[in-house]
N, C-alpha and C. Protein backbone atom coordinates (compact mmCIF):
# COMPACT_ATOMS: atom_id res chain seq x y z
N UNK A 1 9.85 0.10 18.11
CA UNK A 1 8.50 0.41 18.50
C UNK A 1 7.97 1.56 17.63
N UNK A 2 6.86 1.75 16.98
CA UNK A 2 6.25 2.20 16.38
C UNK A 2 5.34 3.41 17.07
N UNK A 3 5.43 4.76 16.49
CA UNK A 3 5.04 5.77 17.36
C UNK A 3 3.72 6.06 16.93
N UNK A 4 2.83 5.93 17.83
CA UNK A 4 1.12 5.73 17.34
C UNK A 4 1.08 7.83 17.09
N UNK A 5 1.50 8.12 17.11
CA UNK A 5 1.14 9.60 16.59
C UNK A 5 1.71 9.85 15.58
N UNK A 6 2.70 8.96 14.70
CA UNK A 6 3.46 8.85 13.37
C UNK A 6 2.36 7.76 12.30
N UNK A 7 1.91 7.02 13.32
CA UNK A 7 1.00 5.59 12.70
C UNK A 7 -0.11 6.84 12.18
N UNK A 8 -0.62 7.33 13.21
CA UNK A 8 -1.85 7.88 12.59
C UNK A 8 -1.80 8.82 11.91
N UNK A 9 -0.71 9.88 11.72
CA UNK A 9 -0.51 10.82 11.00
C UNK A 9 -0.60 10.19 9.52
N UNK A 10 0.12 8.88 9.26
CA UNK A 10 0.58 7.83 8.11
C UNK A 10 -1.31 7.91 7.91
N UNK A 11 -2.12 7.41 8.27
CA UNK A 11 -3.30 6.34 7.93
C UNK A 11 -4.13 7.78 7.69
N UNK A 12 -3.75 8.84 8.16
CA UNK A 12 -4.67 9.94 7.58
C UNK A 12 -4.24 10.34 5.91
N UNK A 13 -2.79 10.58 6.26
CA UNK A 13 -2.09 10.60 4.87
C UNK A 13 -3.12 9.65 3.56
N UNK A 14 -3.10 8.52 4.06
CA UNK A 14 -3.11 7.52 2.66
C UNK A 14 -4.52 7.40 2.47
N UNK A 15 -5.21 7.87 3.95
CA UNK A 15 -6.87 8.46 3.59
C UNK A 15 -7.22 8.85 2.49
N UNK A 16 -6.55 10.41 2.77
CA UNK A 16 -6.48 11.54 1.98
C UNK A 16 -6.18 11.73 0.30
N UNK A 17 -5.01 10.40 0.45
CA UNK A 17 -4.65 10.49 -1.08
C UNK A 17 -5.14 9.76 -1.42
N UNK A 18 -5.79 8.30 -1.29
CA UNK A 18 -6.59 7.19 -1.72
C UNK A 18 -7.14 7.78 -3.03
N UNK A 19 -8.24 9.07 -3.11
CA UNK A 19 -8.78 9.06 -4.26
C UNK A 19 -8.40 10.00 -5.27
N UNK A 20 -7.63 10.70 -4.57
CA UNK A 20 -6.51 10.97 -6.04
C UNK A 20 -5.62 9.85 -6.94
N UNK A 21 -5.39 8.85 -5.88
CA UNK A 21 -4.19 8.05 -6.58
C UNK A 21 -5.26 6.90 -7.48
N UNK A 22 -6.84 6.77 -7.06
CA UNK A 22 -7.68 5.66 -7.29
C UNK A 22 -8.10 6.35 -8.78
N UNK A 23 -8.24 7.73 -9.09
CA UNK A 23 -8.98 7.99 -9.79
C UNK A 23 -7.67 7.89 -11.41
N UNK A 24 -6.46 7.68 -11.12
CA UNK A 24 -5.41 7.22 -12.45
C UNK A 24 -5.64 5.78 -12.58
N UNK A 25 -6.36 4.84 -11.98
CA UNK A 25 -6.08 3.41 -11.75
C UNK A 25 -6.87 3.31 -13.27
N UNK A 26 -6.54 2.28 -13.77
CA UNK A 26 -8.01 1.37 -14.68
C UNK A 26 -8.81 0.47 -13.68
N UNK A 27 -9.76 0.19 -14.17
CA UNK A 27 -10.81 -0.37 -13.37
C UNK A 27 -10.23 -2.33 -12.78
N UNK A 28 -10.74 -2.42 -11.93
CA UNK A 28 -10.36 -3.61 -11.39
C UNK A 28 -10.83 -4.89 -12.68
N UNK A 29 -10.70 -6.01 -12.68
CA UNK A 29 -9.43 -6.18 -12.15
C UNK A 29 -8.46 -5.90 -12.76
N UNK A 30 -6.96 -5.34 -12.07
CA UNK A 30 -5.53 -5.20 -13.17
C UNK A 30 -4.41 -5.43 -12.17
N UNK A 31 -3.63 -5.83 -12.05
CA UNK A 31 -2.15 -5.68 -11.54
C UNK A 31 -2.04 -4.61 -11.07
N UNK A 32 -1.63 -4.59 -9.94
CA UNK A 32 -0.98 -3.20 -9.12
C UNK A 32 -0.04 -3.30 -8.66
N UNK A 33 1.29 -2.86 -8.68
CA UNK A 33 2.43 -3.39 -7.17
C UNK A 33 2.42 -1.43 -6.97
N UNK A 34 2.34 -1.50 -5.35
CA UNK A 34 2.62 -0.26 -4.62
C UNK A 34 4.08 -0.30 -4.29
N UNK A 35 5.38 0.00 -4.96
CA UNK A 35 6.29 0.51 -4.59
C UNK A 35 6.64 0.92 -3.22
N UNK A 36 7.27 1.00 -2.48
CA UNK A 36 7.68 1.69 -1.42
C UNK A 36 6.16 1.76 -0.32
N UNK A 37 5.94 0.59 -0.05
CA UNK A 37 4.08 0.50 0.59
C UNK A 37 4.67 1.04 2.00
N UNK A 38 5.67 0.69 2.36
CA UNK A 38 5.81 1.28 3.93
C UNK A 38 5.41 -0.18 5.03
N UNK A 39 5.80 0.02 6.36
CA UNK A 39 5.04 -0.76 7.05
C UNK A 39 3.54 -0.53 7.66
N UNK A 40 2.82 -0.03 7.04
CA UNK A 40 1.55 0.04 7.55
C UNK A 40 0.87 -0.70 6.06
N UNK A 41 1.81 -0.98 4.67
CA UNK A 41 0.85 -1.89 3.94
C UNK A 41 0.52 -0.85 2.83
N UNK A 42 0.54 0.39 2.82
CA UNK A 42 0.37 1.77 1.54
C UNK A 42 -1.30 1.43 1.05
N UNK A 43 -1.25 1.40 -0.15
CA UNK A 43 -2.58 1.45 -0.82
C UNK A 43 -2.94 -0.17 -0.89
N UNK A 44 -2.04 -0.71 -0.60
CA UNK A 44 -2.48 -1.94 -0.53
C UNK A 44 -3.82 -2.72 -0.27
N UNK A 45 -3.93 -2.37 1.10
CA UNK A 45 -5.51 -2.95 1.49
C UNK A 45 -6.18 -2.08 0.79
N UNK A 46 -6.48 -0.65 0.49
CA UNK A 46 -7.24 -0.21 -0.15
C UNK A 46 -7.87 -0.98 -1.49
N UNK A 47 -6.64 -1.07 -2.07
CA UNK A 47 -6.84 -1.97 -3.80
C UNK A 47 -7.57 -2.96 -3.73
N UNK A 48 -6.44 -3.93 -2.98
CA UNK A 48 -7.37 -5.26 -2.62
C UNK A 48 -8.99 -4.97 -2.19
N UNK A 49 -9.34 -4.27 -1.44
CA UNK A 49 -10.76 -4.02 -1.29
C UNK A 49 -11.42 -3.90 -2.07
N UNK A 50 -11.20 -3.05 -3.22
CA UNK A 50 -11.93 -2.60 -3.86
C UNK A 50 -11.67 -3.57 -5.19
N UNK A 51 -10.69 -4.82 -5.29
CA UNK A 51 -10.90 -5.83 -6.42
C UNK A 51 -9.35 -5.94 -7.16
N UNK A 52 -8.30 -5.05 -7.28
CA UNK A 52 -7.42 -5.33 -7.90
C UNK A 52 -6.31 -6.40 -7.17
N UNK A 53 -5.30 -6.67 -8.28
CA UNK A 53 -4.68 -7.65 -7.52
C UNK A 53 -3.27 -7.22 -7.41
N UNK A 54 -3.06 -6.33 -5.91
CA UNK A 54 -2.11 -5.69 -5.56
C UNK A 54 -1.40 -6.33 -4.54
N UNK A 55 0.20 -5.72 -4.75
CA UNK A 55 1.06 -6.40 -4.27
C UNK A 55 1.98 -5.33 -3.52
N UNK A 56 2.77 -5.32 -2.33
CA UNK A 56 2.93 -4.38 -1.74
C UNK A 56 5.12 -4.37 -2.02
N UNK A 57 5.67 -3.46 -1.69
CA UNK A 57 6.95 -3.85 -2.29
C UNK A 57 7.39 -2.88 -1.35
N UNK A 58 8.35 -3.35 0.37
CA UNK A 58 9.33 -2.28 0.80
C UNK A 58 10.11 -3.37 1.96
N UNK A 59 11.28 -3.19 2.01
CA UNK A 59 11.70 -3.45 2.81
C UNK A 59 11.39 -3.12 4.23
N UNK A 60 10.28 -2.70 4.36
CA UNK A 60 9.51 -2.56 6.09
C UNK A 60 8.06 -3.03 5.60
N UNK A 61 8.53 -3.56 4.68
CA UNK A 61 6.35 -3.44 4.31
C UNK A 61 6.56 -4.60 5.43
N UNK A 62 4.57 -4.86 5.89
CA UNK A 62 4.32 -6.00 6.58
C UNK A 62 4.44 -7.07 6.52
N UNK A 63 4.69 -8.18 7.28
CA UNK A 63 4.44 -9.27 7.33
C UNK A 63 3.13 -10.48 6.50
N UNK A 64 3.03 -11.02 5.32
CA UNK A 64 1.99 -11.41 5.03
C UNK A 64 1.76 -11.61 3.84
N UNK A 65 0.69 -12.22 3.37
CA UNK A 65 0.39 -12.75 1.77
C UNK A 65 0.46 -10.68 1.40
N UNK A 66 0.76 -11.01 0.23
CA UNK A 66 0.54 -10.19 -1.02
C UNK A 66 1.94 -8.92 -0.79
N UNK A 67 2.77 -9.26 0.24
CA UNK A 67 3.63 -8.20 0.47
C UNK A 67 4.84 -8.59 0.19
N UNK A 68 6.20 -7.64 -0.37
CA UNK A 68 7.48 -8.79 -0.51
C UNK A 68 8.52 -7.44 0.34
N UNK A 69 8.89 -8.51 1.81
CA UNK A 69 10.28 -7.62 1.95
C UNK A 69 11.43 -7.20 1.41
N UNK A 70 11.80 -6.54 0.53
CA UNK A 70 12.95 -6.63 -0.41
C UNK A 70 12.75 -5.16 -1.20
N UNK A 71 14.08 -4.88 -1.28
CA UNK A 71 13.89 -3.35 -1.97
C UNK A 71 13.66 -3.86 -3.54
N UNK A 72 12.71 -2.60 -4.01
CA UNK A 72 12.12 -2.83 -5.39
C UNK A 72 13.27 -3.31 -6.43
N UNK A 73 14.48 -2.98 -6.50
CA UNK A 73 15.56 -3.25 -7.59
C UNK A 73 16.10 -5.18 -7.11
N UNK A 74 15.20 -5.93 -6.51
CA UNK A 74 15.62 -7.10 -5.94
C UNK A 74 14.18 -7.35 -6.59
């Protein structure tokens, strides 16, 4: 079970860094894989929103298109 005061601490986190980490990107569209996305999905939905074609990579990442359960060296 997932502790909603850890969830939200997480979704403020990736708030926060979104436009530090957006402003190294090249402009859409390009390949992205987020390393270590976590289970809440990392920058993932962010990217995708905004046009790139990102892919999420953790052995807890979520369930779903564009994500792969499997540690990055697999």
């Amino acid at each position: 079970m997932t502790d909603p005061d850890s969830t939200a601490a997480d979704l403020r986190w990736l708030a926060a860094t979104w436009p530090f980490v957006r402003q190294y990107l090249p402009p859409p569209p390009c390949r992205v894989v987020d390393l270590g996305c976590g289970p809440l999905g990392g920058f993932v939905p962010a990217l995708r929103a905004e046009g790139f074609d990102a892919e999420g990579v953790d052995p807890e990442a979520p369930a779903g298109p564009h994500y792969h359960q499997v540690r990055f060296e697999e």
